[in-house]
C-alpha atoms as a PDB file:
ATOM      1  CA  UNK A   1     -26.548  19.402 -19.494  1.00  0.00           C
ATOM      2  CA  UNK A   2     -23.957  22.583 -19.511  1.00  0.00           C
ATOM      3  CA  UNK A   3     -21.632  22.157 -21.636  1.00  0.00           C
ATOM      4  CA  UNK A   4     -17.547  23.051 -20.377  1.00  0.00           C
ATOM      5  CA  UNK A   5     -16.485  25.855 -22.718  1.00  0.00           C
ATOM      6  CA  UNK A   6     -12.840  25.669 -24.896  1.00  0.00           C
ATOM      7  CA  UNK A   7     -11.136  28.360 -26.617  1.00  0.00           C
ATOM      8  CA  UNK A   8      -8.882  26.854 -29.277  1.00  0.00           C
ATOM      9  CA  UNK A   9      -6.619  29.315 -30.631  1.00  0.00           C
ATOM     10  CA  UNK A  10      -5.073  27.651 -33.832  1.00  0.00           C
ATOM     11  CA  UNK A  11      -4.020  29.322 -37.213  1.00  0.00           C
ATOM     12  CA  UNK A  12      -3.737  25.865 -39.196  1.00  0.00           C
ATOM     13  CA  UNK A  13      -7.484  25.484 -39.918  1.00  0.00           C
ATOM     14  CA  UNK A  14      -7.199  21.598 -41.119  1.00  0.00           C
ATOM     15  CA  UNK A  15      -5.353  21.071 -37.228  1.00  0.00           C
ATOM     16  CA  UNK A  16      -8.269  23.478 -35.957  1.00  0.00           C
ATOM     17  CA  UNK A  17     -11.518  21.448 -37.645  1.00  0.00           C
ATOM     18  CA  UNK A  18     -10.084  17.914 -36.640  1.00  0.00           C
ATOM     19  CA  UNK A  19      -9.044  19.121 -33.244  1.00  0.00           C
ATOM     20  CA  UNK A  20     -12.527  20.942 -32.630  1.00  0.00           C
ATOM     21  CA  UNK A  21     -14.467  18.065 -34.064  1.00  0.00           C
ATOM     22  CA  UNK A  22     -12.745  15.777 -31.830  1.00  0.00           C
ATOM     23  CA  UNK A  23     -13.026  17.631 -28.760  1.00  0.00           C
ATOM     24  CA  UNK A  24     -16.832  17.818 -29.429  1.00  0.00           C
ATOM     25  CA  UNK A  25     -17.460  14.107 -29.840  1.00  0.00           C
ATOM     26  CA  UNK A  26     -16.593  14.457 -26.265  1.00  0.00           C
ATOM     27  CA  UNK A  27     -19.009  16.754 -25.493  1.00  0.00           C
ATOM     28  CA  UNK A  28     -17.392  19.654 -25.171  1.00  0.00           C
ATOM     29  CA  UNK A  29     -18.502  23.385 -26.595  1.00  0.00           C
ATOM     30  CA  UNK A  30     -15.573  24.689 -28.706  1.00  0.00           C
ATOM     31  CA  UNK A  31     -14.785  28.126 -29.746  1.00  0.00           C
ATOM     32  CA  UNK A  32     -12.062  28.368 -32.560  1.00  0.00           C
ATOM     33  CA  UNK A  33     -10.176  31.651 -32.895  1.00  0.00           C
ATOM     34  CA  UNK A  34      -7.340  31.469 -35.683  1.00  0.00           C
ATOM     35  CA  UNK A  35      -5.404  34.657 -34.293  1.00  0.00           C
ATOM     36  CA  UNK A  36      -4.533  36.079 -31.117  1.00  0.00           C
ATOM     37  CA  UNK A  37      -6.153  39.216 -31.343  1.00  0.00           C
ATOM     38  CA  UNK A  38      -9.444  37.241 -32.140  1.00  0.00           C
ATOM     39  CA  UNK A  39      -8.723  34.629 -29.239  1.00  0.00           C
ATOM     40  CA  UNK A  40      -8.701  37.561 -26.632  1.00  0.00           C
ATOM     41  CA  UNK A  41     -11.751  38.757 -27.973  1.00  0.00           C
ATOM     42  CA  UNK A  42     -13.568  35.944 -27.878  1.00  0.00           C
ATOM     43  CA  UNK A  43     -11.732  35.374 -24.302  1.00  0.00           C
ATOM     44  CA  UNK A  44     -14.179  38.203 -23.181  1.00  0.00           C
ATOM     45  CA  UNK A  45     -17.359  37.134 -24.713  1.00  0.00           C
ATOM     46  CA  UNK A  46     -17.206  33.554 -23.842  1.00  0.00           C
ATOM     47  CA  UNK A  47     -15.808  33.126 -21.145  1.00  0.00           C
ATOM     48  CA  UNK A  48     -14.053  29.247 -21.403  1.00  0.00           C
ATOM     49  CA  UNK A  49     -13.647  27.164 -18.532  1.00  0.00           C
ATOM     50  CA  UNK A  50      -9.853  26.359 -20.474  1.00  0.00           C
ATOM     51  CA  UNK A  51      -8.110  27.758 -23.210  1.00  0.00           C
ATOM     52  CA  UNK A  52      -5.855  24.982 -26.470  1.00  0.00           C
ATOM     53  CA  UNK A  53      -3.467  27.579 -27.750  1.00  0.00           C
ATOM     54  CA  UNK A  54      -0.672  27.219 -30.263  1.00  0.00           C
ATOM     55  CA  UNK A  55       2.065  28.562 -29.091  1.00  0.00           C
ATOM     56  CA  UNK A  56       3.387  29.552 -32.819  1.00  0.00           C
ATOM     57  CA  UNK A  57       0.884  32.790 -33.391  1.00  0.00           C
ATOM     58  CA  UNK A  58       2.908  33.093 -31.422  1.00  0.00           C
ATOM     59  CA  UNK A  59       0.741  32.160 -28.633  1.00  0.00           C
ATOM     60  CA  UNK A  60       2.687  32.928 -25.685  1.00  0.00           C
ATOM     61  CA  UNK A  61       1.712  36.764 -26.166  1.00  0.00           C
ATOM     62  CA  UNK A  62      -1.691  35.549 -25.532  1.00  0.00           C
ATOM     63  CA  UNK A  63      -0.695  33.182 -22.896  1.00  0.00           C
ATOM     64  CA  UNK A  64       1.391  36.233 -21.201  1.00  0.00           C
ATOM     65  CA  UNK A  65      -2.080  38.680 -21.600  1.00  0.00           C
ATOM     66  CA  UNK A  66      -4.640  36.199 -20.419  1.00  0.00           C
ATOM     67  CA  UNK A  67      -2.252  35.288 -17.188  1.00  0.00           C
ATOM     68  CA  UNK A  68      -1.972  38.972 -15.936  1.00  0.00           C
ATOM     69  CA  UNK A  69      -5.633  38.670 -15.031  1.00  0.00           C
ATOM     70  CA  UNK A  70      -6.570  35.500 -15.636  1.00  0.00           C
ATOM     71  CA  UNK A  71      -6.658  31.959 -13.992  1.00  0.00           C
ATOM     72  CA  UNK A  72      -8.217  30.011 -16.822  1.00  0.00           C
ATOM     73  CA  UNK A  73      -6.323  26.775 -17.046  1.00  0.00           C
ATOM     74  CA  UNK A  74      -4.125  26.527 -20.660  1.00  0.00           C
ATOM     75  CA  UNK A  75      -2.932  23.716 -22.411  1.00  0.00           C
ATOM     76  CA  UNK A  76       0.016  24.589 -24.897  1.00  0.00           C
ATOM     77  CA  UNK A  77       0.336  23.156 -28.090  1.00  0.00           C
ATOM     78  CA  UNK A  78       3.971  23.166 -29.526  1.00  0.00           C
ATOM     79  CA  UNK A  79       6.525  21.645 -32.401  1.00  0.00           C
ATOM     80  CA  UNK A  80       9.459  22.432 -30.054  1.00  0.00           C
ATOM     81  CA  UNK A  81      10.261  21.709 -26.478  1.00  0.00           C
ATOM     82  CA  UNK A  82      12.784  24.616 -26.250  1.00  0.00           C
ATOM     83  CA  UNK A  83       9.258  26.935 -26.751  1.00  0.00           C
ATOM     84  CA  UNK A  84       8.453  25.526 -23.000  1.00  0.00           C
ATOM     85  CA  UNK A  85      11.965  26.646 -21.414  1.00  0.00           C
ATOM     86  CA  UNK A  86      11.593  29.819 -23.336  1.00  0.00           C
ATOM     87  CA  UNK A  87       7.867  30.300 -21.619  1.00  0.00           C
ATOM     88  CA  UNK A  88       9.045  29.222 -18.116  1.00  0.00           C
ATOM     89  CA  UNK A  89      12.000  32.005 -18.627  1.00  0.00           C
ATOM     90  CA  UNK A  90       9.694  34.896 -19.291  1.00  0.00           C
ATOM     91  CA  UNK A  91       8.014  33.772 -15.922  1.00  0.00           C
ATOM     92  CA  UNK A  92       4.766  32.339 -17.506  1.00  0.00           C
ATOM     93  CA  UNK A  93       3.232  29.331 -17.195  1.00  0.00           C
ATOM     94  CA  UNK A  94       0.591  26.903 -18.749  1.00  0.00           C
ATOM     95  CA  UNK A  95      -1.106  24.161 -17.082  1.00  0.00           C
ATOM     96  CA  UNK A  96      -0.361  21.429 -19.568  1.00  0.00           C
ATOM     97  CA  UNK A  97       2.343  21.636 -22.816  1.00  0.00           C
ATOM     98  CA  UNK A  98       1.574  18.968 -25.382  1.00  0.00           C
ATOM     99  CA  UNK A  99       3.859  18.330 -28.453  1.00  0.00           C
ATOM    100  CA  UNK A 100       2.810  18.376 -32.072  1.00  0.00           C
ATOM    101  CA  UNK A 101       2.164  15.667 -33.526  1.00  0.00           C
ATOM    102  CA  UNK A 102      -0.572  14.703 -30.884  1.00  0.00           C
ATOM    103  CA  UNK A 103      -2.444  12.347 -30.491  1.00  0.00           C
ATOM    104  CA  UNK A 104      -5.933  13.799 -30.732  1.00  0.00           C
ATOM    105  CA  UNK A 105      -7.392  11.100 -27.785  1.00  0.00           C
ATOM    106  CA  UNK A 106      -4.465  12.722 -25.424  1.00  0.00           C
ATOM    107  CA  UNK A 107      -5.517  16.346 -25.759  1.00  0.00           C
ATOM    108  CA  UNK A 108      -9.233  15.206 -24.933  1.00  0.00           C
ATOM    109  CA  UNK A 109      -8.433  13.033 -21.550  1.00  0.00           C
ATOM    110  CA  UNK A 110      -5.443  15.716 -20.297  1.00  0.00           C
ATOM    111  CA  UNK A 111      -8.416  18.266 -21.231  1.00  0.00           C
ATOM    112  CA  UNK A 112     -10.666  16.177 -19.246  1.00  0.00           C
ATOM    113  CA  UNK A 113      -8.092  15.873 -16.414  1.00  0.00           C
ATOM    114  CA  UNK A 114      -7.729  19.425 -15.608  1.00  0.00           C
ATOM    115  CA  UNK A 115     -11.479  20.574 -16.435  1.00  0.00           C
ATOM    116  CA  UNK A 116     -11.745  18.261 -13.281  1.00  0.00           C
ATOM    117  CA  UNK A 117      -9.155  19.499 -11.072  1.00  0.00           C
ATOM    118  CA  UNK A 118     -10.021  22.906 -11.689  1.00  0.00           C
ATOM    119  CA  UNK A 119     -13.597  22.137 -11.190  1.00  0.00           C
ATOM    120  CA  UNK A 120     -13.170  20.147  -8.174  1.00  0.00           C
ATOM    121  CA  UNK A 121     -10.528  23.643  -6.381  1.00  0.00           C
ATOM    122  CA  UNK A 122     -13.964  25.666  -7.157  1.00  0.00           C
ATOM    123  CA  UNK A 123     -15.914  23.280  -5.275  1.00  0.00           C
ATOM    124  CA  UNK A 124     -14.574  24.526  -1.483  1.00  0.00           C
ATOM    125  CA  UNK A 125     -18.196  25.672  -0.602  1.00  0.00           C
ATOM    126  CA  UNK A 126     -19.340  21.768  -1.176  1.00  0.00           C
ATOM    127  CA  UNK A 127     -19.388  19.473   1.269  1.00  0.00           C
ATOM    128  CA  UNK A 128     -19.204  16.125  -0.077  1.00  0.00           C
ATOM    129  CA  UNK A 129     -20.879  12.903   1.761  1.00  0.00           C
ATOM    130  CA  UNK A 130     -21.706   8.939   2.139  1.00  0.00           C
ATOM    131  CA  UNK A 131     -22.918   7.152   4.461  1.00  0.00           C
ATOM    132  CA  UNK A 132     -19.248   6.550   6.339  1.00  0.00           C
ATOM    133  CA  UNK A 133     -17.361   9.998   4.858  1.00  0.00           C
ATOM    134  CA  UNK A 134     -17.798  13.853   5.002  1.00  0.00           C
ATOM    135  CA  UNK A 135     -15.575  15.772   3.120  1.00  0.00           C
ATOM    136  CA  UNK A 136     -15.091  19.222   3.924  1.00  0.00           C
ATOM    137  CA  UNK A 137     -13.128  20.599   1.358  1.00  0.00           C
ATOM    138  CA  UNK A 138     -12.649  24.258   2.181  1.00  0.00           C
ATOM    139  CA  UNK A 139     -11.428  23.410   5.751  1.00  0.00           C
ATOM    140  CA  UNK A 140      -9.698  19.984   4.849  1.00  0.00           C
ATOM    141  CA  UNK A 141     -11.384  17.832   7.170  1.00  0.00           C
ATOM    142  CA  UNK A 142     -12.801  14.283   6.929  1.00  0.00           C
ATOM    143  CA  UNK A 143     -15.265  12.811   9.028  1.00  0.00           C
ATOM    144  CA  UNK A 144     -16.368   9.234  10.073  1.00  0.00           C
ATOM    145  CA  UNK A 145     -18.995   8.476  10.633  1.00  0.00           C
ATOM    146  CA  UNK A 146     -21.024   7.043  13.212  1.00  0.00           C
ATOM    147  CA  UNK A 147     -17.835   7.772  15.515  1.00  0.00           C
ATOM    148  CA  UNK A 148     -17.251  11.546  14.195  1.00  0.00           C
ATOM    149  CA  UNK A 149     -13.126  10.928  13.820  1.00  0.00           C
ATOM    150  CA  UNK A 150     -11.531  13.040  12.196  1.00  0.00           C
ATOM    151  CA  UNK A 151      -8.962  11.383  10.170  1.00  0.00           C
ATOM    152  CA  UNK A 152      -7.378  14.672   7.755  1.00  0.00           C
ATOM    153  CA  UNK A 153      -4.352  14.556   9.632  1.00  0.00           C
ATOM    154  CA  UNK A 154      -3.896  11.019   9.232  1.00  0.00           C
ATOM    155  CA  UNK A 155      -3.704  11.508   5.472  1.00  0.00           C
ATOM    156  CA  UNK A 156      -1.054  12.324   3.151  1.00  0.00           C
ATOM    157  CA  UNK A 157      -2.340  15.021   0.216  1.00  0.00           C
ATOM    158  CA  UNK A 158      -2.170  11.990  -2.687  1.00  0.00           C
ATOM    159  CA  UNK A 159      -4.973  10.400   0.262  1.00  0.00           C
ATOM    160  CA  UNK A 160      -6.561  12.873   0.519  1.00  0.00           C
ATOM    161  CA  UNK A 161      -7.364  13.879  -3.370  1.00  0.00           C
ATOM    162  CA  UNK A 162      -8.361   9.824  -3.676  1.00  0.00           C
ATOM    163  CA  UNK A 163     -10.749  10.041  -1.068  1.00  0.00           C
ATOM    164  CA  UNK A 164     -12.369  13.325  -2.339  1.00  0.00           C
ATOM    165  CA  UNK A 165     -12.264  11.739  -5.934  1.00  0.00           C
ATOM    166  CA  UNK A 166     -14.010   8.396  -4.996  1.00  0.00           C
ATOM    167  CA  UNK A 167     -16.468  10.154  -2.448  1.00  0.00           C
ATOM    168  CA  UNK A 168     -17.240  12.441  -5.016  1.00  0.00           C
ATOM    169  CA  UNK A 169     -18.246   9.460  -7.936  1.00  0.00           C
ATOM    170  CA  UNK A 170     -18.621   6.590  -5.718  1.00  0.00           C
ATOM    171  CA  UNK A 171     -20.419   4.578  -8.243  1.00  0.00           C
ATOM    172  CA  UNK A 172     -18.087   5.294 -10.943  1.00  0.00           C
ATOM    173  CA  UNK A 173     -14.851   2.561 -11.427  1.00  0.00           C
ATOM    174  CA  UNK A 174     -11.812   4.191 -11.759  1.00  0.00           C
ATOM    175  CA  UNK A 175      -8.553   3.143 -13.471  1.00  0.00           C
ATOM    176  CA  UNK A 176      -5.357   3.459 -12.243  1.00  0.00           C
ATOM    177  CA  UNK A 177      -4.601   5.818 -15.449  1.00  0.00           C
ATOM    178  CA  UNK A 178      -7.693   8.182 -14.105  1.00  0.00           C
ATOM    179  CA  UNK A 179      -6.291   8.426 -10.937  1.00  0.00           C
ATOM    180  CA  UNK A 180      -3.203   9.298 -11.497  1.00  0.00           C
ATOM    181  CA  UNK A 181      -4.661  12.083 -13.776  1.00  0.00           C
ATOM    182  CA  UNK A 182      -6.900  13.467 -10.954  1.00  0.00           C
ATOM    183  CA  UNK A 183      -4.575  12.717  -7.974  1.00  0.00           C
ATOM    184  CA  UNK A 184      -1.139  12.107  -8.621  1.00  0.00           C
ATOM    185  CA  UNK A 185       0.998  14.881  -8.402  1.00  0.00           C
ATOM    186  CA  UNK A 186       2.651  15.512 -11.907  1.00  0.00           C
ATOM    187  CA  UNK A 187       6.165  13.186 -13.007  1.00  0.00           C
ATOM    188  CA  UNK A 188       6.543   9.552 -14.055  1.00  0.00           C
ATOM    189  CA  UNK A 189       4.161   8.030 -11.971  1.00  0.00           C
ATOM    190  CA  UNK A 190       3.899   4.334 -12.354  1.00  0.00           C
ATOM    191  CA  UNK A 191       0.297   2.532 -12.267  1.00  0.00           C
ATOM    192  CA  UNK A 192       1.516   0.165  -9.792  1.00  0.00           C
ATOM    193  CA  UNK A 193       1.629   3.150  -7.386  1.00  0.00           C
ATOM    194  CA  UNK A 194      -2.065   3.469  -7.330  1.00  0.00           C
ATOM    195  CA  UNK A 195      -1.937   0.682  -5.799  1.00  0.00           C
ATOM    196  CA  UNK A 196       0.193   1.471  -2.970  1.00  0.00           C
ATOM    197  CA  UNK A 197      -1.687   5.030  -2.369  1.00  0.00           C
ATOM    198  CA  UNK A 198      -4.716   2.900  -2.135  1.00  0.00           C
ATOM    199  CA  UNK A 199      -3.752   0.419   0.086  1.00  0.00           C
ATOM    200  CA  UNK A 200      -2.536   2.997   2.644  1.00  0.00           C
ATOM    201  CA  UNK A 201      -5.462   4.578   2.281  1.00  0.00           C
ATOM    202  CA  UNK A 202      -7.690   1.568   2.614  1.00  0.00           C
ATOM    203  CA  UNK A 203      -5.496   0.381   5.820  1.00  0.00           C
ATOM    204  CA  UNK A 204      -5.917   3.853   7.564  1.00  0.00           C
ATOM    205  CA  UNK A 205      -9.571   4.030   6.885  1.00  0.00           C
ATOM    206  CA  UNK A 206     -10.483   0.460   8.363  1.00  0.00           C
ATOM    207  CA  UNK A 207      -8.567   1.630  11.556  1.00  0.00           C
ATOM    208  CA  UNK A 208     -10.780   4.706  11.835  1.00  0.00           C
ATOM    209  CA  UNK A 209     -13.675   1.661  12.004  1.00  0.00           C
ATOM    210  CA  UNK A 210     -14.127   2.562   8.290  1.00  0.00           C
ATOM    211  CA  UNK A 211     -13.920  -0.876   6.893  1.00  0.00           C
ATOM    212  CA  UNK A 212     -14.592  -2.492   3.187  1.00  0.00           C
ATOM    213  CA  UNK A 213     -15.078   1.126   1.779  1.00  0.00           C
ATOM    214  CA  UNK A 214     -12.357   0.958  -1.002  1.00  0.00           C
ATOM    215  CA  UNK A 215     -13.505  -1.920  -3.488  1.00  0.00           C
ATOM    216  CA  UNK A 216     -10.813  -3.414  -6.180  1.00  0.00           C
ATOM    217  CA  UNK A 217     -12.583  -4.064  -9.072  1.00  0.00           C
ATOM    218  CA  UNK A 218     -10.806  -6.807 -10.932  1.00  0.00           C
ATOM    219  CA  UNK A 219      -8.219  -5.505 -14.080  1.00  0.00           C
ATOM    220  CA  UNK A 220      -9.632  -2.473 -14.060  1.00  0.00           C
ATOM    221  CA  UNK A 221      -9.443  -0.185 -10.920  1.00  0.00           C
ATOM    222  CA  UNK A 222     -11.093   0.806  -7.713  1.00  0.00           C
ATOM    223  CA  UNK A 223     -14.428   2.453  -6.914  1.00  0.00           C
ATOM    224  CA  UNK A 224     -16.244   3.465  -3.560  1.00  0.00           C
ATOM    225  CA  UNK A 225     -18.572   0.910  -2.509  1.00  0.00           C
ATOM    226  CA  UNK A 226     -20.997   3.545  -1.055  1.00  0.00           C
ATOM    227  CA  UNK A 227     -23.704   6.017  -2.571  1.00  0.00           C
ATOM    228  CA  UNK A 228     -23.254   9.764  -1.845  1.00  0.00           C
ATOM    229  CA  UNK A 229     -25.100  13.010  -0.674  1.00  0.00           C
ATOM    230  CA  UNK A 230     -24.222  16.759  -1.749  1.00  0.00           C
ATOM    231  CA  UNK A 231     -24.363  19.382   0.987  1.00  0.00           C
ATOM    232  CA  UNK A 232     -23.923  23.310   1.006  1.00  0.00           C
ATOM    233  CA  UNK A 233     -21.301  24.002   4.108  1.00  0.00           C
ATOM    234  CA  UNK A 234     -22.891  27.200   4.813  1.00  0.00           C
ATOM    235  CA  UNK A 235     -25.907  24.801   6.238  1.00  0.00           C
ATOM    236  CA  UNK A 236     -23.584  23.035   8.369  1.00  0.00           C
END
């Protein structure tokens, strides 16, 4: 298995060694630059799928380099919430800000949650299919089958991202906590919400003679109750 890639650009080498430690329990392969100069550098060479940077080095010199010519998603690490107004004034912008002290289990799952969405935007050349769905991400279409409705217009964007997630791992039981990570749009969103997305969801299906699709698995979550196929669009 390939390993997702992390630059973590810390100058406090006891935050560093528990923080790269940690992320590689969860099977992650973690670069550690202590300077700026060195974190661009090994930008280059490595090549991360996301970049942990302190924002003290000060890290939002870095952050301001790698964005003129770089989409890598960036999770922030600060002491001080006024460092995130002063970032969104000079125009730049990180994907996630986290405050210091952490908790070391948050930075792994918000790590988690946008190695996924950023994985899943790079996926527009993959169709994804069941037996009942086909995806087509890259022109934003869904499929029924055996009646061939298409039902994209039907949904609403939170829908749609469900769909896509639990077409995409249909085996796998989601929480309500997951989802909200993959598919919520960012704010206070309440677990009980889930629920609401996914009843909408469930109702518009079954009237598109896509019935019992969306299972409720009891005090956890909700999983797709079908097995999937992978398909290259350019074949289709």
């Amino acid at each position: 298995m390939n390993k997702q890639r992390i630059l973590l650009v810390e100058d406090d080498d006891e935050i560093a060694a528990v923080l790269k430690a940690y992320l590689e329990k969860a099977q992650f392969c973690v670069e550690h630059a202590e300077n700026g100069v060195i974190a661009l550098d090994r930008f280059r060479m490595t090549q991360p799928q996301l970049v942990i940077l302190d924002v003290r080095m000060p890290g939002w010199q870095v952050l301001t380099a790698l964005r003129q010519s770089e989409n890598t998603p960036i999770i922030m690490l600060t002491d001080d919430d006024d460092y995130i107004d002063k970032l969104s004034s000079l125009g730049t912008s990180a994907n996630e800000h986290i405050v210091k002290p952490f908790n070391l289990a948050e930075v792994v799952v918000r790590t988690e949650a946008i190695l996924r969405r950023t994985t899943h935007d790079n996926e527009q050349h993959v169709i994804l299919s069941s037996r009942s769905i086909e995806i087509n991400l890259a022109r934003h279409r869904v499929r029924i089958r055996p009646t061939n409705l298409e039902i994209a217009q039907w949904l609403t964007m939170t829908e749609f991202r469900l769909l896509t997630q639990f077409v995409r791992e249909p085996e796998r039981v989601y929480s309500r906590d997951e989802l909200i990570e993959t598919c919520m749009l960012k704010g206070n969103t309440l677990p009980r919400t889930v629920d609401s997305h996914i009843s909408k969801l469930r109702r518009k299906l079954e009237e598109a003679g896509a019935a019992n699709l969306l299972k409720s698995v009891r005090g956890f979550g909700y999983r797709l109750g079908e097995k999937k196929w992978l398909k290259d669009s350019a074949n289709n």
